[in-house]
Protein backbone atom coordinates (compact mmCIF):
# COMPACT_ATOMS: atom_id res chain seq x y z
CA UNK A 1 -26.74 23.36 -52.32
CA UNK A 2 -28.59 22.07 -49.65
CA UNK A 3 -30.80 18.91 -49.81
CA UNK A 4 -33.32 19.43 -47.15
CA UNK A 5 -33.02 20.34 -43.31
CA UNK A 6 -34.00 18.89 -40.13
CA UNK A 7 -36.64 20.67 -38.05
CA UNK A 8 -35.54 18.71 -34.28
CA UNK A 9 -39.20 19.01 -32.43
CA UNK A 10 -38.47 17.66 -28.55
CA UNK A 11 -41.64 16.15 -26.69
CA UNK A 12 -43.06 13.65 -24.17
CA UNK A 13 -45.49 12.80 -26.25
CA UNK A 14 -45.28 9.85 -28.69
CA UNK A 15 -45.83 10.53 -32.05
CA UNK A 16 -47.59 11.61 -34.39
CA UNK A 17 -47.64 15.09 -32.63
CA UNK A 18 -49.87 18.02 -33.54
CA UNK A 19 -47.79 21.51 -33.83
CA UNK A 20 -50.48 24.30 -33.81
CA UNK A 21 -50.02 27.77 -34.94
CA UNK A 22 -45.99 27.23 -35.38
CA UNK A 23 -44.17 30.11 -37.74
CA UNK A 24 -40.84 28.59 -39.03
CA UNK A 25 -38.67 30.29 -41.46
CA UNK A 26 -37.08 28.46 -44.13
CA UNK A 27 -33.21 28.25 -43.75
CA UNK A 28 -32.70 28.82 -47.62
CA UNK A 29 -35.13 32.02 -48.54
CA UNK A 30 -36.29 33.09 -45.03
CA UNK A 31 -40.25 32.64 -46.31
CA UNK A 32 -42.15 32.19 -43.36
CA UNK A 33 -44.05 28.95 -43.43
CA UNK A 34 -46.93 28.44 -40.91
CA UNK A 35 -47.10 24.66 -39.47
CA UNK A 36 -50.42 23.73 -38.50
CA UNK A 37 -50.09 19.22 -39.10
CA UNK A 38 -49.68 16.20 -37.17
CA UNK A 39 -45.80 15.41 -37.45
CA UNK A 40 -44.00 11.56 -36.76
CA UNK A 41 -40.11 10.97 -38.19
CA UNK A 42 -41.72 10.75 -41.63
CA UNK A 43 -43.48 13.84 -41.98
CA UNK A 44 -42.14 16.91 -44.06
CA UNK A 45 -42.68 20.26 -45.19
CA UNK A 46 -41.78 21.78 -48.52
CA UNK A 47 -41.03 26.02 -48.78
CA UNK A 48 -43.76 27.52 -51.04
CA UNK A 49 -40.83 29.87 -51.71
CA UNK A 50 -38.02 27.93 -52.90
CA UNK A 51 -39.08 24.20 -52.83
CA UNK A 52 -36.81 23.46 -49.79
CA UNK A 53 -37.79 20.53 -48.00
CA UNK A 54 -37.50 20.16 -44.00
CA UNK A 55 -37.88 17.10 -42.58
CA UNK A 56 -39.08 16.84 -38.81
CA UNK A 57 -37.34 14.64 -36.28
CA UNK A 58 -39.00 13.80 -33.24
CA UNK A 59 -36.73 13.69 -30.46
CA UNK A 60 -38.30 12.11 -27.24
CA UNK A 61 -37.18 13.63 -23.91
């Protein structure tokens, strides 16, 4: 089984970020989870669906 996944997010904008109005669907159940947070290398999101967890990496371009 999985352990979590990594959501990449690329930006020219140092974090903490703000993703607005973002629809991601979780790699394990396919539940769509809405991201609406401020978001740095440490920040996560868990699937209401399955528990998943997705960690975000910011990658600066």
């Amino acid at each position: 089984m999985i352990k979590h996944s990594i959501l990449e997010t690329p930006t020219v904008i140092n974090p903490p970020i703000k993703l607005i109005d973002i629809i991601y669907n979780c790699p394990v159940c396919d539940y769509e989870i809405e991201i609406d947070m401020f978001v740095d290398d440490n920040s996560f999101l868990k699937c209401d669906g399955c528990e998943h967890i997705t960690k975000f990496r910011i990658k600066k371009i």
